[in-house]
C-alpha atoms as a PDB file:
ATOM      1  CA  UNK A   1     -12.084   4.518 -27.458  1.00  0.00           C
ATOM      2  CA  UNK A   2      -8.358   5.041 -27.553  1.00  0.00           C
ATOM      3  CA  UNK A   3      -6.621   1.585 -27.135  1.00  0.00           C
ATOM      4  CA  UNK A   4      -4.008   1.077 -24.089  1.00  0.00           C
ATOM      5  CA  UNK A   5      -0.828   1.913 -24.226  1.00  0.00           C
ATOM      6  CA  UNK A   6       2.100  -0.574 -22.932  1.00  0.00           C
ATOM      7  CA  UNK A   7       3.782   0.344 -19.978  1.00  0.00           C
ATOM      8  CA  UNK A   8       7.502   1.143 -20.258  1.00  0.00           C
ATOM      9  CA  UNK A   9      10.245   0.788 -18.118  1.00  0.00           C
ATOM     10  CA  UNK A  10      12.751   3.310 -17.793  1.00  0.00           C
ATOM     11  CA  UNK A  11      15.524   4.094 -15.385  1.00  0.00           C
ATOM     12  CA  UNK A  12      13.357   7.258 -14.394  1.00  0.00           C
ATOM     13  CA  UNK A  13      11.243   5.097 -12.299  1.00  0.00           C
ATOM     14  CA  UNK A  14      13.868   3.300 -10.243  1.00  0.00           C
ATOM     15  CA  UNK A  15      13.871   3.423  -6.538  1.00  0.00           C
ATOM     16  CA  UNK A  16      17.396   2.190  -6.704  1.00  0.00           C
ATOM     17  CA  UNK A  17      16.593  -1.003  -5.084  1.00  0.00           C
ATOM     18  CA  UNK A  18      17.293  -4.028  -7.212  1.00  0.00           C
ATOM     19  CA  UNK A  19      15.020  -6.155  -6.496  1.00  0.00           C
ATOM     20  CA  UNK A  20      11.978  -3.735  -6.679  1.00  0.00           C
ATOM     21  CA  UNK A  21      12.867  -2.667  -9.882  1.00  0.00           C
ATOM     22  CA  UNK A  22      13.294  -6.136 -11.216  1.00  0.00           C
ATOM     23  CA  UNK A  23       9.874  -6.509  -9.641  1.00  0.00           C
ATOM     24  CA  UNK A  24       8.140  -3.680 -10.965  1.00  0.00           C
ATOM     25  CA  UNK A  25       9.557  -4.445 -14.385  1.00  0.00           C
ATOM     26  CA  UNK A  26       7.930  -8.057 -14.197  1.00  0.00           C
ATOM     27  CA  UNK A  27       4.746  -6.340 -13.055  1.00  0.00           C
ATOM     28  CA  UNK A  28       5.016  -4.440 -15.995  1.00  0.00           C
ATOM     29  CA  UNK A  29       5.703  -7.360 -18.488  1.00  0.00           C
ATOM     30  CA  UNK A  30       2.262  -8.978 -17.046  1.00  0.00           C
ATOM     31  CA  UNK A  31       0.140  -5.981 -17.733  1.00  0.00           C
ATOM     32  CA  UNK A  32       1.853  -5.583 -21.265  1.00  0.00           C
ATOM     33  CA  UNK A  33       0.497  -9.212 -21.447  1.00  0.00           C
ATOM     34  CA  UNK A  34      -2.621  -8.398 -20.479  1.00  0.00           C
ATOM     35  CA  UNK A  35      -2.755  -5.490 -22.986  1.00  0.00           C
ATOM     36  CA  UNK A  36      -1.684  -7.926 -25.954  1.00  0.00           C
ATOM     37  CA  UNK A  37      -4.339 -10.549 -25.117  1.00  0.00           C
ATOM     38  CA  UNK A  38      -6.960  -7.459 -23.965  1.00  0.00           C
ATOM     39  CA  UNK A  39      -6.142  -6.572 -27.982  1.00  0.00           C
ATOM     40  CA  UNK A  40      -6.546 -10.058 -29.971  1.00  0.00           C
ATOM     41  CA  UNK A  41      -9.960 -11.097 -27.621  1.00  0.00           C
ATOM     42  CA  UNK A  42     -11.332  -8.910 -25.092  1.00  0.00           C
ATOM     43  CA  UNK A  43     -13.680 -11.191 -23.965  1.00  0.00           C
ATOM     44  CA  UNK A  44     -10.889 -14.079 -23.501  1.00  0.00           C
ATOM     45  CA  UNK A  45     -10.325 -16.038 -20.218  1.00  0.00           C
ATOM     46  CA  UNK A  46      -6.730 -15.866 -20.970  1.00  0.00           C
ATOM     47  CA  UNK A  47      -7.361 -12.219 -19.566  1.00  0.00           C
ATOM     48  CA  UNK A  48      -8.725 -13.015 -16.039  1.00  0.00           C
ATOM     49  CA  UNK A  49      -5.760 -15.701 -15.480  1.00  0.00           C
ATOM     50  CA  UNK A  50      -3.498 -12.898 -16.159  1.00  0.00           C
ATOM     51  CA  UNK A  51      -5.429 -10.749 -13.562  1.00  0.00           C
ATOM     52  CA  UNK A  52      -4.653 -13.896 -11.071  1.00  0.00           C
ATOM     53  CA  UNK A  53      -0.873 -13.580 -12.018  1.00  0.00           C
ATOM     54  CA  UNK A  54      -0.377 -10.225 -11.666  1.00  0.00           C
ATOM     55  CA  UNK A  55      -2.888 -10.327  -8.471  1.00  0.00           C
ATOM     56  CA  UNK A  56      -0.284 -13.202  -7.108  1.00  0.00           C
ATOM     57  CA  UNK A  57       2.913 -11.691  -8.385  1.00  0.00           C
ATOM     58  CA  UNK A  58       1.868  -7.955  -6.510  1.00  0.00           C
ATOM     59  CA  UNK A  59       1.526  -9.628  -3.310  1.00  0.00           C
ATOM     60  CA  UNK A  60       4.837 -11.003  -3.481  1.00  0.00           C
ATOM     61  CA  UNK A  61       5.922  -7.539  -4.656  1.00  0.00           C
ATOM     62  CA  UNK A  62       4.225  -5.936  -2.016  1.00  0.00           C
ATOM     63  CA  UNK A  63       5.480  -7.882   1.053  1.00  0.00           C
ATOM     64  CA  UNK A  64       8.836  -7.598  -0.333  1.00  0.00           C
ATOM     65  CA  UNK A  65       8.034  -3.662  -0.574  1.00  0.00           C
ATOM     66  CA  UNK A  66       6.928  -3.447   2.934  1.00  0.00           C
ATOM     67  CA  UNK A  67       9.547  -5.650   4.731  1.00  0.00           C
ATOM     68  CA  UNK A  68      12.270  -2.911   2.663  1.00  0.00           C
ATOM     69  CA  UNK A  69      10.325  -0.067   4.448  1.00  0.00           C
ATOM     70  CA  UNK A  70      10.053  -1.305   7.822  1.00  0.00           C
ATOM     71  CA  UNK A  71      13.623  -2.352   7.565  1.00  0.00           C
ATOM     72  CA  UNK A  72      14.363   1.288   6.789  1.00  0.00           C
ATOM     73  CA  UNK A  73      12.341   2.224   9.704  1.00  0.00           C
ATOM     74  CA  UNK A  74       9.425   4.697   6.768  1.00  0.00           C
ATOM     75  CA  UNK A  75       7.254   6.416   8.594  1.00  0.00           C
ATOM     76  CA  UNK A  76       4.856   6.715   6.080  1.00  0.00           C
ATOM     77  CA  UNK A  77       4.439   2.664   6.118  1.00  0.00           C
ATOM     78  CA  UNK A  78       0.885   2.634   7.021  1.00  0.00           C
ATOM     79  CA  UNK A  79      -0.538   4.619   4.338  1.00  0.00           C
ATOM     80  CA  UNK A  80       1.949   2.734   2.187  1.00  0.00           C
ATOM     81  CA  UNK A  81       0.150  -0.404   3.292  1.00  0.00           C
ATOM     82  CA  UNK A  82      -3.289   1.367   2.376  1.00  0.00           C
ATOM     83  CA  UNK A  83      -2.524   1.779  -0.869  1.00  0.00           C
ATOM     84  CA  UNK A  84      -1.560  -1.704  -1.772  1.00  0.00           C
ATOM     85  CA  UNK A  85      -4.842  -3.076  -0.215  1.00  0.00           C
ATOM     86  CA  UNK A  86      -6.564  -0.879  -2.493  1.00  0.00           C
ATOM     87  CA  UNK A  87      -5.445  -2.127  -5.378  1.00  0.00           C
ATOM     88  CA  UNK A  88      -5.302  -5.653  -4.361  1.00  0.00           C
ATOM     89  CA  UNK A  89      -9.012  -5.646  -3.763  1.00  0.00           C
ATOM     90  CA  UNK A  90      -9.576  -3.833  -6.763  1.00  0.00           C
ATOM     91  CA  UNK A  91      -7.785  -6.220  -9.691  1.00  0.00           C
ATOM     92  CA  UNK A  92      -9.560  -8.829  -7.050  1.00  0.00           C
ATOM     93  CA  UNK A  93     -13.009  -7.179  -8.094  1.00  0.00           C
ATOM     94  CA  UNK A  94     -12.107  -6.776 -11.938  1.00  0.00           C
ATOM     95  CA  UNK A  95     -10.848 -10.561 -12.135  1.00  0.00           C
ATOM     96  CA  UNK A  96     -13.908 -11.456 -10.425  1.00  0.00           C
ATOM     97  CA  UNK A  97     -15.824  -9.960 -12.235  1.00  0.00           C
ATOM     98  CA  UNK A  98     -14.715 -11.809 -15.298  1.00  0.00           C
ATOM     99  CA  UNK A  99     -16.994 -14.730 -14.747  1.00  0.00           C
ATOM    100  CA  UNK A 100     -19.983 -12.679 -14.758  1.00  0.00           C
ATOM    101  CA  UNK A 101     -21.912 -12.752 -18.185  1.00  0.00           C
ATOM    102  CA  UNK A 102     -21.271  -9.051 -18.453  1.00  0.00           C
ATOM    103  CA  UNK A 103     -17.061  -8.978 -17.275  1.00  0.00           C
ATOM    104  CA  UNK A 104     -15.401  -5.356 -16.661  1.00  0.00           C
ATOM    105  CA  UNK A 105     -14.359  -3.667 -19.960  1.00  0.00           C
ATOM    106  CA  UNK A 106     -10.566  -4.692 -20.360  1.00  0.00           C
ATOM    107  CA  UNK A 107     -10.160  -0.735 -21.717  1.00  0.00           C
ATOM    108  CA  UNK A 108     -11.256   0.085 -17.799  1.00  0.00           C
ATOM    109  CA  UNK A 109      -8.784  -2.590 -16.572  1.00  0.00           C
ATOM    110  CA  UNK A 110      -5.990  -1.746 -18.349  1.00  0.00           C
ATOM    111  CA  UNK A 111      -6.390   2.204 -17.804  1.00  0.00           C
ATOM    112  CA  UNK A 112      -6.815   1.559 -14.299  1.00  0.00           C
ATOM    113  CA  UNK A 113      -3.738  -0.734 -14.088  1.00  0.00           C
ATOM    114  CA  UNK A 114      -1.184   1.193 -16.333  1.00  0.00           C
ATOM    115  CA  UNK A 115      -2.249   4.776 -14.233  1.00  0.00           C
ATOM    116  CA  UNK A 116      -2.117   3.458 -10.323  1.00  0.00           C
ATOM    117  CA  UNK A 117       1.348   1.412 -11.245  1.00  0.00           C
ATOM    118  CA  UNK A 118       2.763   4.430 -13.199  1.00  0.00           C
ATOM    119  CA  UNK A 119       1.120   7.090  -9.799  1.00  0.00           C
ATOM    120  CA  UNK A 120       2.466   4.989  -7.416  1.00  0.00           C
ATOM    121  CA  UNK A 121       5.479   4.381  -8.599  1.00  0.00           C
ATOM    122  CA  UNK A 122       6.439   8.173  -8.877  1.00  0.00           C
ATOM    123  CA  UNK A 123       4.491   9.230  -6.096  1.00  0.00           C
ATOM    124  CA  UNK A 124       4.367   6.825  -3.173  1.00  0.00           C
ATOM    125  CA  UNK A 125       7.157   4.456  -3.975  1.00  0.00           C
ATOM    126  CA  UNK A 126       9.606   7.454  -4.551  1.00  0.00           C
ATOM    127  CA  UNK A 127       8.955   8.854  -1.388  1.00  0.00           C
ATOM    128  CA  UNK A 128      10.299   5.895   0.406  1.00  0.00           C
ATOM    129  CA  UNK A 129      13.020   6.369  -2.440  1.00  0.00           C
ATOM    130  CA  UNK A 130      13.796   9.696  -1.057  1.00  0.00           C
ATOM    131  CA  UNK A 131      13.693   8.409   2.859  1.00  0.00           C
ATOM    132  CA  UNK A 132      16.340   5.986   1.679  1.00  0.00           C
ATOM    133  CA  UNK A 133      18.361   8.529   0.071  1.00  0.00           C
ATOM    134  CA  UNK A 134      18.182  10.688   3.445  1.00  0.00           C
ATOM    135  CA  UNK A 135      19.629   7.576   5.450  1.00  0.00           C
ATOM    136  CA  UNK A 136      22.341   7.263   3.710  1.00  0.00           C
ATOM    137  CA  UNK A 137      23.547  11.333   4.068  1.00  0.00           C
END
């Protein structure tokens, strides 16, 4: 099994709004946590509290995300929305699954958690990037 990569920050995935960025690079700082613990005990407990955190700190993220949008008046809100319930209920589902005696495979966790922040990053949160962009021609 190949072992998870950390997720890097760069200035290609800015949206150009401060705070998101400073939010998406915390985001990222908990799932490189995750990956370090995921990589000295995959079967540690440490892991599932850091599935709470970054549960908890995504919310935040995520009304913070939404209130930008409909302050910007995005039309693609909704489906916006969609998204972020999506992966809400699926960390929700990992972490839970952490306290069964067989717990989600941390490989699967981390995969899925590196990929969706990395896709929707690039592909949904830069298209309220670009609506932003178009306001302000």
């Amino acid at each position: 099994m190949v072992k998870c990569s950390k997720i890097t920050w760069s200035e290609e995935l800015s949206v150009n709004e401060g705070r998101i960025d400073l939010q998406h690079k915390e985001i990222f700082e908990i799932i490189n946590s995750f990956i370090f613990e995921m990589d000295l005990n995959s079967k540690s407990t440490h892991l599932a509290e850091l599935l709470s955190k970054l549960t908890d700190y995504s919310l935040v993220h995520f009304r913070e995300e939404e209130r930008f949008m409909r302050q910007n008046n995005y039309p693609e809100l909704a489906a916006h929305k969609r998204a972020h319930n999506y992966y809400i209920k699926k960390v929700a589902l990992f972490n839970h699954n952490y306290t069964d005696l067989k717990p989600t495979d941390p490989q699967m966790v981390c995969d899925f958690l590196v990929k969706w922040w990395l896709d929707h990053i690039m592909e949904l949160d830069f298209r309220y990037k670009l609506h932003i962009e178009n306001l302000k021609k």
